[in-house]
Protein backbone atom coordinates (compact mmCIF):
# COMPACT_ATOMS: atom_id res chain seq x y z
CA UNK A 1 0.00 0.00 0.00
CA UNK A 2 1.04 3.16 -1.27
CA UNK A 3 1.54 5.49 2.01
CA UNK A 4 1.43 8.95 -0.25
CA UNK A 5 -1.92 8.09 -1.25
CA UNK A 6 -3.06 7.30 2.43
CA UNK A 7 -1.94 10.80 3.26
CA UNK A 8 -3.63 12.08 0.69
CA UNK A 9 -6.55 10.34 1.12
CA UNK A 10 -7.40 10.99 4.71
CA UNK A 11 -6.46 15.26 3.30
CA UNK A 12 -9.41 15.07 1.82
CA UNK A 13 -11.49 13.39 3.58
CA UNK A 14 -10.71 16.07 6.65
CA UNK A 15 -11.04 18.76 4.24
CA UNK A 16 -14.34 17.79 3.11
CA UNK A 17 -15.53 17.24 6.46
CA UNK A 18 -14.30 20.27 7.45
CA UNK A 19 -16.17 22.11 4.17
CA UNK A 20 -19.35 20.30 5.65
CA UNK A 21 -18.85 21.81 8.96
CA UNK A 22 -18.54 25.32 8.04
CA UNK A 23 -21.29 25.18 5.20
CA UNK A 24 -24.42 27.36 6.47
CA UNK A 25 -27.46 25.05 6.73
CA UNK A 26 -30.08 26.27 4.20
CA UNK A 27 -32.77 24.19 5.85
CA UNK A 28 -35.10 25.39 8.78
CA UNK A 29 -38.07 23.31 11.27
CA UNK A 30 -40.58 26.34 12.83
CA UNK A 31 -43.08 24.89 14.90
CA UNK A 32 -46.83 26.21 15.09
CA UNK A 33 -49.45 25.42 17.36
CA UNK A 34 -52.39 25.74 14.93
CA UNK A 35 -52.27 24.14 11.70
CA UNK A 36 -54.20 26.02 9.23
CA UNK A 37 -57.63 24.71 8.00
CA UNK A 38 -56.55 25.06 4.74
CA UNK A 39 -53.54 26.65 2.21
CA UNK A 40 -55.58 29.58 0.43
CA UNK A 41 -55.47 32.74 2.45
CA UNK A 42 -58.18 34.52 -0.19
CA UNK A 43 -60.38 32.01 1.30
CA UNK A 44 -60.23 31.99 5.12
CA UNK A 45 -60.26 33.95 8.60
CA UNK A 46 -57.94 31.41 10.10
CA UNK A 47 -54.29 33.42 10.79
CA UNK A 48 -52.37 29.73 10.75
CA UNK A 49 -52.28 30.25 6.84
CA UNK A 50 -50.94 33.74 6.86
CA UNK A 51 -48.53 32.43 8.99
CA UNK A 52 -47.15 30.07 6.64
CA UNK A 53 -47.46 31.29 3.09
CA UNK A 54 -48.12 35.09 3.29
CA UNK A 55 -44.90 36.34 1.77
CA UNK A 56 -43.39 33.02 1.58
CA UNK A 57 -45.59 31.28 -1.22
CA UNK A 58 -48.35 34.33 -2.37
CA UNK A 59 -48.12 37.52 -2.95
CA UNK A 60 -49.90 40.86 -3.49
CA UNK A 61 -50.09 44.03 -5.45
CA UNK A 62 -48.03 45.82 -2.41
CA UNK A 63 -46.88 44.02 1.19
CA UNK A 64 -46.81 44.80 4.64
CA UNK A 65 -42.86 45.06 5.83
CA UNK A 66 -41.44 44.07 9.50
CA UNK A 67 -42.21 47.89 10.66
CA UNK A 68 -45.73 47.61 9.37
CA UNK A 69 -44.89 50.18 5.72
CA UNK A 70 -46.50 49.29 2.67
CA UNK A 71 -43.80 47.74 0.29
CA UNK A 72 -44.12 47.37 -3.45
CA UNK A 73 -44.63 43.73 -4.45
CA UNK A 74 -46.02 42.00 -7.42
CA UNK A 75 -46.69 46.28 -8.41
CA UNK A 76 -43.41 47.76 -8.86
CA UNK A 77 -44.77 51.21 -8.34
CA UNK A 78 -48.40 52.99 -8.75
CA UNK A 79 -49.77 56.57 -9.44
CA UNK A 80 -52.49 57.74 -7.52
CA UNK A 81 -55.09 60.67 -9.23
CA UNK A 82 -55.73 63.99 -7.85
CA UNK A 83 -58.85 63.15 -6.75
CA UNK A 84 -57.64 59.78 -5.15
CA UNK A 85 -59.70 57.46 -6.41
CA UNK A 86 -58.15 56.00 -9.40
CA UNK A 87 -54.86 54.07 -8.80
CA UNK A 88 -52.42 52.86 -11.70
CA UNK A 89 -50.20 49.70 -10.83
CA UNK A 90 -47.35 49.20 -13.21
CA UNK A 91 -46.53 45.59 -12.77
CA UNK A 92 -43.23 43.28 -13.06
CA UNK A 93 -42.56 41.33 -15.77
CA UNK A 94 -41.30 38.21 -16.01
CA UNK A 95 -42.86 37.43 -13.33
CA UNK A 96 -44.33 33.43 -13.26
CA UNK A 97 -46.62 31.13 -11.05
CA UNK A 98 -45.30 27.90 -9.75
CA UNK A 99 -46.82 25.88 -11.83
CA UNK A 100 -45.40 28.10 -15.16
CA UNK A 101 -48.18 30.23 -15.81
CA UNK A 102 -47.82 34.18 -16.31
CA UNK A 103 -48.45 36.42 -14.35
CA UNK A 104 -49.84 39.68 -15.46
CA UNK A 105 -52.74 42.44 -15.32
CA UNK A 106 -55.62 40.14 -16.02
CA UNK A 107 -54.51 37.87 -12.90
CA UNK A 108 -54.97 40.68 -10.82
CA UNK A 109 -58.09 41.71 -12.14
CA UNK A 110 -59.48 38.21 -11.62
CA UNK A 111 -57.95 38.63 -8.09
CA UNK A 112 -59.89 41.61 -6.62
CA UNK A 113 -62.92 40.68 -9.10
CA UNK A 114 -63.52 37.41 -7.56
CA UNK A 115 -62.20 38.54 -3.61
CA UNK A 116 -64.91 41.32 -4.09
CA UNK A 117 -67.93 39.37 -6.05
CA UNK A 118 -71.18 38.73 -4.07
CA UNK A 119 -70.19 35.21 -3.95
CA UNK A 120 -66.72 35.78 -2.78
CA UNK A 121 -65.91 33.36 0.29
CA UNK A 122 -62.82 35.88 1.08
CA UNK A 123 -63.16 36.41 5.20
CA UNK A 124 -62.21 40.04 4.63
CA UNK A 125 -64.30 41.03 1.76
CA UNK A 126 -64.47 44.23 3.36
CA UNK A 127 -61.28 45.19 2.07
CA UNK A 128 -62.20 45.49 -1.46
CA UNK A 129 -65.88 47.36 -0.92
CA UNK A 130 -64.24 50.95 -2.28
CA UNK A 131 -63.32 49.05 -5.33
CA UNK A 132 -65.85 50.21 -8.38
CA UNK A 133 -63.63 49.15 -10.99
CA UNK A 134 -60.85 47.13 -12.25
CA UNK A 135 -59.50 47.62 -15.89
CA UNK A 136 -56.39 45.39 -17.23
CA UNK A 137 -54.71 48.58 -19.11
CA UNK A 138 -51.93 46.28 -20.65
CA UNK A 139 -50.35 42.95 -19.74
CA UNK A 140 -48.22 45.07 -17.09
CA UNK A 141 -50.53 48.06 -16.28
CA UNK A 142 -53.72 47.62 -13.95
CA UNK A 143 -56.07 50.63 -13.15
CA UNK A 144 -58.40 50.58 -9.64
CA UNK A 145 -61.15 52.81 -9.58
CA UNK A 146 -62.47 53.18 -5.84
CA UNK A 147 -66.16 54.53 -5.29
CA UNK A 148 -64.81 57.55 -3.07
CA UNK A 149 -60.79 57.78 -1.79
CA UNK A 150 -59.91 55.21 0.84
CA UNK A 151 -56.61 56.21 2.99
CA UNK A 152 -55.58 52.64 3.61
CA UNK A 153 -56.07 51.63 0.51
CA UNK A 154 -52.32 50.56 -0.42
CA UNK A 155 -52.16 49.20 2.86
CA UNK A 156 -55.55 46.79 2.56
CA UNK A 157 -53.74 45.33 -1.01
CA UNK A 158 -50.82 44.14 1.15
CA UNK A 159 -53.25 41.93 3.15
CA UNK A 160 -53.10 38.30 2.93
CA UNK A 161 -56.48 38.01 2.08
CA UNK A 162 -55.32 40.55 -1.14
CA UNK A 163 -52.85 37.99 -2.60
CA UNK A 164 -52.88 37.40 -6.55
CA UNK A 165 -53.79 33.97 -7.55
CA UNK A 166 -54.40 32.39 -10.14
CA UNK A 167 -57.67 31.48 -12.91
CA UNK A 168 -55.91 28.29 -13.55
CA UNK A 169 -55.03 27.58 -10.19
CA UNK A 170 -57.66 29.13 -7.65
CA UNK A 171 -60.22 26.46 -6.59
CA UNK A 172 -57.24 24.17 -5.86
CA UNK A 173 -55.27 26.90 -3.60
CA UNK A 174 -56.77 25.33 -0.83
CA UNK A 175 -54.61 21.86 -0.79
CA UNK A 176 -52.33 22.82 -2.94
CA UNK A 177 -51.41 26.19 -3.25
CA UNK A 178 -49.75 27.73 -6.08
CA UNK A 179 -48.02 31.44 -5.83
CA UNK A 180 -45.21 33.66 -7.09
CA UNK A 181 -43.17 34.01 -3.63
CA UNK A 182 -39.85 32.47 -3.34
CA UNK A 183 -40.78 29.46 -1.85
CA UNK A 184 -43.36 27.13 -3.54
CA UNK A 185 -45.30 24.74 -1.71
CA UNK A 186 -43.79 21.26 -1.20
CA UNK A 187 -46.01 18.90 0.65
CA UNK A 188 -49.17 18.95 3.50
CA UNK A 189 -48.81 16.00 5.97
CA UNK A 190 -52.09 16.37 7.72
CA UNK A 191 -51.76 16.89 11.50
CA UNK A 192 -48.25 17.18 11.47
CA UNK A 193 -46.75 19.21 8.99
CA UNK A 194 -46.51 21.69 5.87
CA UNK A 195 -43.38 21.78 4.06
CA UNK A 196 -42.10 24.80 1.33
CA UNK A 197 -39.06 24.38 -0.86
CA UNK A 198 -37.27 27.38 -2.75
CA UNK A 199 -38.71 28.39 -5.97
CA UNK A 200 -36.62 27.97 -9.00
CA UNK A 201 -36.55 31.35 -11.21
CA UNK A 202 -38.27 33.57 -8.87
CA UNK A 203 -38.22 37.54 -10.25
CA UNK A 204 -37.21 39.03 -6.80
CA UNK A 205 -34.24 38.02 -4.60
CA UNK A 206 -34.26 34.39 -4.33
CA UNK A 207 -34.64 32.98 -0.93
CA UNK A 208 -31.54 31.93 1.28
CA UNK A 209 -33.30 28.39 2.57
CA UNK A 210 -33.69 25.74 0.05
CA UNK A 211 -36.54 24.10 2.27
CA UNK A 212 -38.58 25.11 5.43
CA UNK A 213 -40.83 22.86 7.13
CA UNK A 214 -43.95 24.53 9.17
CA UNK A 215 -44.07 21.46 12.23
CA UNK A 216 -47.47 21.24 14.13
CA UNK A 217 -47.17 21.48 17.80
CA UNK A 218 -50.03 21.82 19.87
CA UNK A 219 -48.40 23.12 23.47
CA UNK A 220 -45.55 24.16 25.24
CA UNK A 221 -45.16 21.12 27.00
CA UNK A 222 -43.81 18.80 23.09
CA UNK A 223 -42.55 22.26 22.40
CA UNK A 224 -40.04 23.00 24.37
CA UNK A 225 -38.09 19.73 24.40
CA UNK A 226 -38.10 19.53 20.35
CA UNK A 227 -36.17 23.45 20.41
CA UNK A 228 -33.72 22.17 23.15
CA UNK A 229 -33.02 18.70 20.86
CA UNK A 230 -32.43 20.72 18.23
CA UNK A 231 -35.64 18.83 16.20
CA UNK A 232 -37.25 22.35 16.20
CA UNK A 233 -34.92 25.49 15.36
CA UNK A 234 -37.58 28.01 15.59
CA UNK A 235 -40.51 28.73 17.21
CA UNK A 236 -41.50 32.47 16.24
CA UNK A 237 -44.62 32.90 17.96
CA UNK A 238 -45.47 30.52 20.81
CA UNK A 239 -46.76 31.03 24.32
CA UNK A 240 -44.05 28.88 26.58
CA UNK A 241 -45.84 29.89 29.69
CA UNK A 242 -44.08 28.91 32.81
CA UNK A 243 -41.38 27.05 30.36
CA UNK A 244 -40.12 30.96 29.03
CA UNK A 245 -37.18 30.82 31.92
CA UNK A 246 -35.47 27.83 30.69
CA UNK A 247 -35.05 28.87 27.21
CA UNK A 248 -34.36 32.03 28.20
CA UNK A 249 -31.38 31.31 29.95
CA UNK A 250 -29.97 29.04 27.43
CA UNK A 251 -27.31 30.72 25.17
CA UNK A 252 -27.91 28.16 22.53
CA UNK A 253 -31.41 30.28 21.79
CA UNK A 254 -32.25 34.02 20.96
CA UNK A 255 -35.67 35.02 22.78
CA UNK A 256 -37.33 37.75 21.42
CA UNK A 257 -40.29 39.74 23.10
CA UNK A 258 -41.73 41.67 20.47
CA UNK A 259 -45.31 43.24 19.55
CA UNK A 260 -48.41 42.18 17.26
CA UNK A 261 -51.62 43.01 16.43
CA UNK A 262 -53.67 40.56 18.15
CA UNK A 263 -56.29 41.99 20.00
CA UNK A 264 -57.20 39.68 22.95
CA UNK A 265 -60.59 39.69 23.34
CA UNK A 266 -63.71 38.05 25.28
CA UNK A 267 -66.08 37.66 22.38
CA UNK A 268 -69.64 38.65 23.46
CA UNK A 269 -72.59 38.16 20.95
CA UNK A 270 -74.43 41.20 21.18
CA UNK A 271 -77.73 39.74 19.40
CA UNK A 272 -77.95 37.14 21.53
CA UNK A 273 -79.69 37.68 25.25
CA UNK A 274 -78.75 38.54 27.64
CA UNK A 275 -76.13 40.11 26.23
CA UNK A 276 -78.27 42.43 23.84
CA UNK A 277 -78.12 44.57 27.23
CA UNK A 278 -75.93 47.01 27.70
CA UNK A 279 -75.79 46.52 31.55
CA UNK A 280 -75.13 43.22 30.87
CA UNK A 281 -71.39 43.74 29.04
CA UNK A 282 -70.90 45.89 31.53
CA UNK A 283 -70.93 43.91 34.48
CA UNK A 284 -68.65 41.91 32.56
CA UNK A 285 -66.41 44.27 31.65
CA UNK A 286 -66.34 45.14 35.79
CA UNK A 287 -65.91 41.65 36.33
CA UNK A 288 -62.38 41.24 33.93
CA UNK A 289 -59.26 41.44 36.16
CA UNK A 290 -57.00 41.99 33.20
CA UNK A 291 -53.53 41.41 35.44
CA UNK A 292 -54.68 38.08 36.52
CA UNK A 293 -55.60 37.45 32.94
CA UNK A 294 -52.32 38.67 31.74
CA UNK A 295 -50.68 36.55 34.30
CA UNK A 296 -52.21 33.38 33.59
CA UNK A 297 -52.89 33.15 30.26
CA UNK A 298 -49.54 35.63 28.51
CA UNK A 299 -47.23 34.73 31.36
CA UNK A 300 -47.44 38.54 32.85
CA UNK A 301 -46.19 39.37 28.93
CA UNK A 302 -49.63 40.81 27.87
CA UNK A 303 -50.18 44.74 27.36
CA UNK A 304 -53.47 45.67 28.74
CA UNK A 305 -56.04 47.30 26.71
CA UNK A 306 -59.62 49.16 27.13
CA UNK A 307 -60.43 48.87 23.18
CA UNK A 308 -59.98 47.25 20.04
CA UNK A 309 -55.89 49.07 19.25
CA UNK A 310 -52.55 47.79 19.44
CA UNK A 311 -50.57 50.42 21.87
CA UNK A 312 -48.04 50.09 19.43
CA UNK A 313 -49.83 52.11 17.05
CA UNK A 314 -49.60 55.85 17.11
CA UNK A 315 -53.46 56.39 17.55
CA UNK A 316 -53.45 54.07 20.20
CA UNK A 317 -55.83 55.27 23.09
CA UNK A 318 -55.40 54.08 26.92
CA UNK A 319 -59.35 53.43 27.80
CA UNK A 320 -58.65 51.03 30.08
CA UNK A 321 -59.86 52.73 33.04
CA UNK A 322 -63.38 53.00 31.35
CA UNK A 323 -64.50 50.25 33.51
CA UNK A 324 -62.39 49.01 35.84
CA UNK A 325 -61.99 45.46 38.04
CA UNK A 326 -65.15 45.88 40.26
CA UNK A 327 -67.11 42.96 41.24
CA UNK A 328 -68.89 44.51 43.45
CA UNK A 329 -70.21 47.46 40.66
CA UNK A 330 -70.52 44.31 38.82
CA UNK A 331 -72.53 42.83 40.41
CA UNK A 332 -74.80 45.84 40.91
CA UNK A 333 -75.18 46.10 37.54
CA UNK A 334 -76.46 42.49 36.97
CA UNK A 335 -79.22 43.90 39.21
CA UNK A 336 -80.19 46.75 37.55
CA UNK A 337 -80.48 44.54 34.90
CA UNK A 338 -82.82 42.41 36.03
CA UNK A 339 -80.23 39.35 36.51
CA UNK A 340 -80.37 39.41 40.39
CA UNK A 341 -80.37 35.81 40.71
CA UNK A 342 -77.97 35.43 38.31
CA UNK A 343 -76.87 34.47 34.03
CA UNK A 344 -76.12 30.62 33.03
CA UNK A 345 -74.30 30.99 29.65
CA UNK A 346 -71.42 29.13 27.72
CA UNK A 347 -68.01 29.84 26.98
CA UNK A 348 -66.45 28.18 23.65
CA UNK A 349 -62.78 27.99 24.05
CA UNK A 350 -60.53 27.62 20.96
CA UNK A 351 -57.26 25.55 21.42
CA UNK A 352 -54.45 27.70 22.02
CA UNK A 353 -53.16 28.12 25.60
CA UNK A 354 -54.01 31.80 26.03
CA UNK A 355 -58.14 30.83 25.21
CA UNK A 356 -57.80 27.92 27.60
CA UNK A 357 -56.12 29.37 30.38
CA UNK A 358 -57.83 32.75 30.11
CA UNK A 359 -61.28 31.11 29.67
CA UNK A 360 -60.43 29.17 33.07
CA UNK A 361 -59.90 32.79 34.90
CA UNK A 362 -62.72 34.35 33.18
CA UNK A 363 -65.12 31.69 33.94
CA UNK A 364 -63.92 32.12 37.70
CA UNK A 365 -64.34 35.82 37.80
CA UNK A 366 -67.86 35.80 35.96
CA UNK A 367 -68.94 33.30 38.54
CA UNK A 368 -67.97 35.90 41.10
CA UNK A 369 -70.49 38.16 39.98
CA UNK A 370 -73.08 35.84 39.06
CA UNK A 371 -72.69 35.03 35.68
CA UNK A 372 -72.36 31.04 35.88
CA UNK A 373 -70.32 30.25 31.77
CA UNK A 374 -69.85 26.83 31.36
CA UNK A 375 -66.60 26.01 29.52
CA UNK A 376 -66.61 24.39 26.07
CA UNK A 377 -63.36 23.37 24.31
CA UNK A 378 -63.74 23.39 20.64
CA UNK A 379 -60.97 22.56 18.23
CA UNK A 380 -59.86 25.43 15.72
CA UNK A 381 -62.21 24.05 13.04
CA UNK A 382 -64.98 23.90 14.91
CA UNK A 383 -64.65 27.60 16.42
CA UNK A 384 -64.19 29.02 12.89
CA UNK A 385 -67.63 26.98 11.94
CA UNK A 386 -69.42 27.64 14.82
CA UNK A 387 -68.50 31.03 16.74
CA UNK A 388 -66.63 32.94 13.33
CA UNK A 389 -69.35 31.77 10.57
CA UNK A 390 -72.53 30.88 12.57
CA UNK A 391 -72.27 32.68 15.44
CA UNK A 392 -73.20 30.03 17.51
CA UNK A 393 -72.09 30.90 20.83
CA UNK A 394 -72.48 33.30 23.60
CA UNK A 395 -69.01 33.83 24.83
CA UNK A 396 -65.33 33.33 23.23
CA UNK A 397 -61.92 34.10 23.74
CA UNK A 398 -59.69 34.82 21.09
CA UNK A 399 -57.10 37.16 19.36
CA UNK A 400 -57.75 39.50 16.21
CA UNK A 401 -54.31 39.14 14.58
CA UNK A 402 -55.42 41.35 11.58
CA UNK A 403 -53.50 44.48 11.01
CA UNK A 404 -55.13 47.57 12.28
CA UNK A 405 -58.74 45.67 12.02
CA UNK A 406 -61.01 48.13 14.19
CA UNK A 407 -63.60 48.15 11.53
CA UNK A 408 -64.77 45.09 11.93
CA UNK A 409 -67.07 46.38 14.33
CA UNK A 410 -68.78 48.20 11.50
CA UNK A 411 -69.72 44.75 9.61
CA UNK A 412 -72.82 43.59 10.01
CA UNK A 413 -72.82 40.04 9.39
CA UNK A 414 -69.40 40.23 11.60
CA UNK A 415 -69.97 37.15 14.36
CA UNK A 416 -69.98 39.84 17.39
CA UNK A 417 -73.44 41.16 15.61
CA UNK A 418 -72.68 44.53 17.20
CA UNK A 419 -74.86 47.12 15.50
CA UNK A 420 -74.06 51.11 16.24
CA UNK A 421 -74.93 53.82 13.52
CA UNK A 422 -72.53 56.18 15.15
CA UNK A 423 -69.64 53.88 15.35
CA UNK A 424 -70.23 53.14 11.27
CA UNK A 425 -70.16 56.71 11.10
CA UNK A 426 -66.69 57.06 12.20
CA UNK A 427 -65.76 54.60 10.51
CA UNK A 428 -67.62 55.58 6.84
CA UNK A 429 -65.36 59.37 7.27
CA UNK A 430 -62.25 57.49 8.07
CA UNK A 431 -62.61 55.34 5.03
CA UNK A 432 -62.81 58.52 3.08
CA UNK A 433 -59.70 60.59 5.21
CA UNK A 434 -56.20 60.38 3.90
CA UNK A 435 -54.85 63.69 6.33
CA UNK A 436 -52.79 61.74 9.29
CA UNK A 437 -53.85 64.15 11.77
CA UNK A 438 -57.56 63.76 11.48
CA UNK A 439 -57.83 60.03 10.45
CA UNK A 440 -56.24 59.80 14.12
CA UNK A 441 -58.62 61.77 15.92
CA UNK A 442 -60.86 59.65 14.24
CA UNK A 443 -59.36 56.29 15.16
CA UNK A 444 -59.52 57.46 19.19
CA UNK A 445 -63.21 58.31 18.59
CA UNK A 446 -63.53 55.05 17.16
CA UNK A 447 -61.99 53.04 20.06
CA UNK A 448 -63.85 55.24 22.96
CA UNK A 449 -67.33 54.59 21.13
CA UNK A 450 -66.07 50.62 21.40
CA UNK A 451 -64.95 51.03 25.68
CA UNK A 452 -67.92 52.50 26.29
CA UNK A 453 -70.15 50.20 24.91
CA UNK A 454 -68.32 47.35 26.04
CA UNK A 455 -69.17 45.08 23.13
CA UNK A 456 -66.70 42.93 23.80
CA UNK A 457 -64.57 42.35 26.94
CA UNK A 458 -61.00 43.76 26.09
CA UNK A 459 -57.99 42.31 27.56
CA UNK A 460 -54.89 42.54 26.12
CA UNK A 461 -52.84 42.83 23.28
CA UNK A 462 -50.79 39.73 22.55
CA UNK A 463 -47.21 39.25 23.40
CA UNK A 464 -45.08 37.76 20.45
CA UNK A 465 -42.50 35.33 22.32
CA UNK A 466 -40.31 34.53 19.52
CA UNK A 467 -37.41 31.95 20.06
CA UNK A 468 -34.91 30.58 17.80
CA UNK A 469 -31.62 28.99 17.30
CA UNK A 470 -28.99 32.04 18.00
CA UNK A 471 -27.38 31.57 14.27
CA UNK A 472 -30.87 31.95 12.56
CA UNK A 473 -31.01 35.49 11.27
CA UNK A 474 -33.81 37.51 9.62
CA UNK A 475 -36.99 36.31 11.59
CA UNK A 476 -39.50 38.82 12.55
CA UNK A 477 -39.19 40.25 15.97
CA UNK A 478 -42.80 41.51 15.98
CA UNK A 479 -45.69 41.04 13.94
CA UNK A 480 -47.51 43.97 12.49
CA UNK A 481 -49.26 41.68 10.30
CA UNK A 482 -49.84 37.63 11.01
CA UNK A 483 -46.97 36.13 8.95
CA UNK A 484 -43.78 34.57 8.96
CA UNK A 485 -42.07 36.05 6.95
CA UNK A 486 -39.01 33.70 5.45
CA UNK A 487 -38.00 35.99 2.57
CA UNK A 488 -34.77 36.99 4.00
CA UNK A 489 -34.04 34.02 6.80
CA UNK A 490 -30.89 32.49 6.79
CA UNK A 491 -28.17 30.60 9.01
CA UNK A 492 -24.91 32.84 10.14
CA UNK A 493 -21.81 31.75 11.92
């Protein structure tokens, strides 16, 4: 035996192990704890599939960055009119689908058409109601008439629920979804995970992972031990609870405490008696000790609130002295009521741990006063069916993770059936306002009209606890808009 080539032999061998070593992993494991009902985020209120292909596989006419500014997209820039109601998109070029179609003006036409139509199953047709018009000018030019101006109007097309899809491809979005993001969609294992793999010949910056798998983890408790095995390199937005510490204090992991824009609300349906009475939500809202809440359900990570605003945002209003933690006036007001001897009434709890520990302090604070709610779990399919669509319930717990998403107060076939002409009002001029200055005096009139009617109990806004793998770089640290954005996530030394 040659001894040169032995030498030579094991050079390489260390040399390529070494090259192996240094080599930045380009794949990535988040874990969830909601998998999404489905893949087609035109077609569904559920955040889960925001969270996973918002950005990552679709994309819109303009998107929402990490600060919350309106980005151009699949529009590369747009004039608005004098007037404002007439805005022209000039789109890329070259710009395909994942399954090799074109992309160009008549997609997005066929986009806002259908999100807009009177048969449109989009969970925030609202969005699109100022459209009157859309006109494919050329293959790269689209013109958007609006009834009257709309200030957010840019902002509303970077929505999720805004995302260009396809005629060839849109009734099979929901299992398998087809986009122009940099990742394409790779595979759906049911209950456990949803994979995406780079896209070849995408028109922007291509991504940095060549494969990111979206794992399914119900609670803290499987959670926790896949991140510290190394099974699970991210988890960008999960509730750890009492578990927070021990990651914390880990230098293996980067733990991030950022914002969102999940309002944390008890639902209340306001058709349904008793709670059709204003004395009623009231109570309630005397009932709600929001630190204990905060505490128990957030970890003590929660930002209290009085209405339906992130305190992140520059309109933000603090109305959460409008009624404050009084049982006793509580209680009082159950009597004035009529409700002396007391309210039997159901609580539907979704699965994720801030519903079910919250609901398990509400319902102990309501029976304080009174008000006896029996506790219902529901899985995520079931609340979306039942409390979101057929409003089906008396009490909920949940967060609004949609950007800046006060109006939904104003829609009437919304599932807390609130009904106020002077709230609408509000909202009608603020739909109409572009000036900064009044469009937030408007916004603090909006939320006040909201504390003082008590619609729905308000509790806080929703920490996001993001943790990750110290050498993953580019993840969100908060979440103006529900998404996880993977555009620009790689691994660093």
């Amino acid at each position: 035996m040659n001894p040169w080539k032995s030498v030579v032999a094991a050079a390489i061998v260390a040399l390529a192990s070494t090259t192996a070593a240094t080599a930045a992993r380009t794949d990535l494991v988040l874990g969830m704890p909601l998998e999404p009902p489905h893949l087609d985020p035109t077609a569904g209120a559920a955040a889960a599939i925001d969270e996973v292909l918002y950005a990552n596989v679709f994309e819109g006419l303009t998107r929402i960055g990490s600060r919350g500014e309106v980005l151009p997209a699949l529009a590369e820039s747009w004039t608005v009119s004098d007037d404002g109601k007439t805005y022209t998109f000039k789109l890329r070029t070259g710009v395909k689908f994942h399954d090799g179609t074109d992309f160009d003006a008549d997609d997005v036409k066929f986009s806002l058409d259908r999100a807009r139509a009177d048969n449109s199953t989009n969970a925030q047709k609202g969005l699109f109601a100022a459209i009157d018009t859309v006109e494919a000018v050329d293959p790269a030019t689209v013109k958007v008439t609006l009834k009257n101006p709309q200030g957010s109007f840019l902002y509303n097309m970077g929505w999720g629920d805004a995302v260009i899809v396809a005629p060839e491809s849109a009734e099979t979005n929901k299992e398998k979804p087809v986009g122009t993001g940099p990742f394409k969609f790779g595979n759906w294992a049911k209950g456990s995970s949803i994979t995406l793999v780079k896209a070849d010949g995408y028109w922007g910056d291509p991504a940095m992972l060549d494969k990111a798998e979206f794992r399914i983890i119900p609670d803290a408790a499987a959670a926790v031990p896949a991140l510290l095995s190394g099974d699970v390199q991210a988890l960008p937005n999960f509730q750890l609870g009492d578990a927070l510490p021990q990651v914390q204090s880990d230098p293996r992991f980067k733990v991030v405490i950022g914002s969102t824009e999940g309002e944390t609300i008890l639902s209340i349906n306001n058709k349904k008696p008793p709670f059709d009475n204003l004395k009623v939500r009231q109570a309630i809202a005397h009932a709600i000790d929001r630190k204990a809440i905060i505490d128990g359900a957030s970890g003590g990570l929660g930002t209290p609130i009085g209405s339906h605003f992130s305190p992140a945002n520059d309109a933000y209003v603090d109305l959460t002295g409008t009624y404050p933690y009084d049982p006793a006036k509580a209680k009082e007001l159950l009597k004035e009521a009529g409700f002396e001897n007391g309210i039997k009434t159901t609580l539907k709890l979704p699965p994720v741990t801030y519903a079910r520990d919250g609901g398990q302090i509400i319902a102990s604070e309501l029976r304080d006063i009174g008000i006896d709610a029996e506790i219902i779990p529901v899985e995520w399919a079931d609340w979306l069916k039942q409390v979101f669509t057929e409003k089906d319930y008396d009490l909920s717990i949940v967060s609004h993770t949609e950007p800046n998403d006060i109006d939904i107060y104003s829609r009437k076939d919304y599932y807390f059936q609130y009904d106020n002409p002077a709230f609408d009002k509000v909202i009608e001029e603020l739909n109409l306002t572009s000036d900064d200055a009044r469009r937030k005096e408007l916004y603090g009139q909006a939320q006040k009209i909201l504390a003082d009617d008590a619609v729905v109990g308000f509790l806080f806004e929703l920490p996001k606890i993001g943790i990750w793998d110290a050498k993953v770089d580019g993840l969100w640290e908060n979440s103006p808009i529900q998404a996880n954005d993977l555009t620009r996530v790689k691994w660093v030394d």
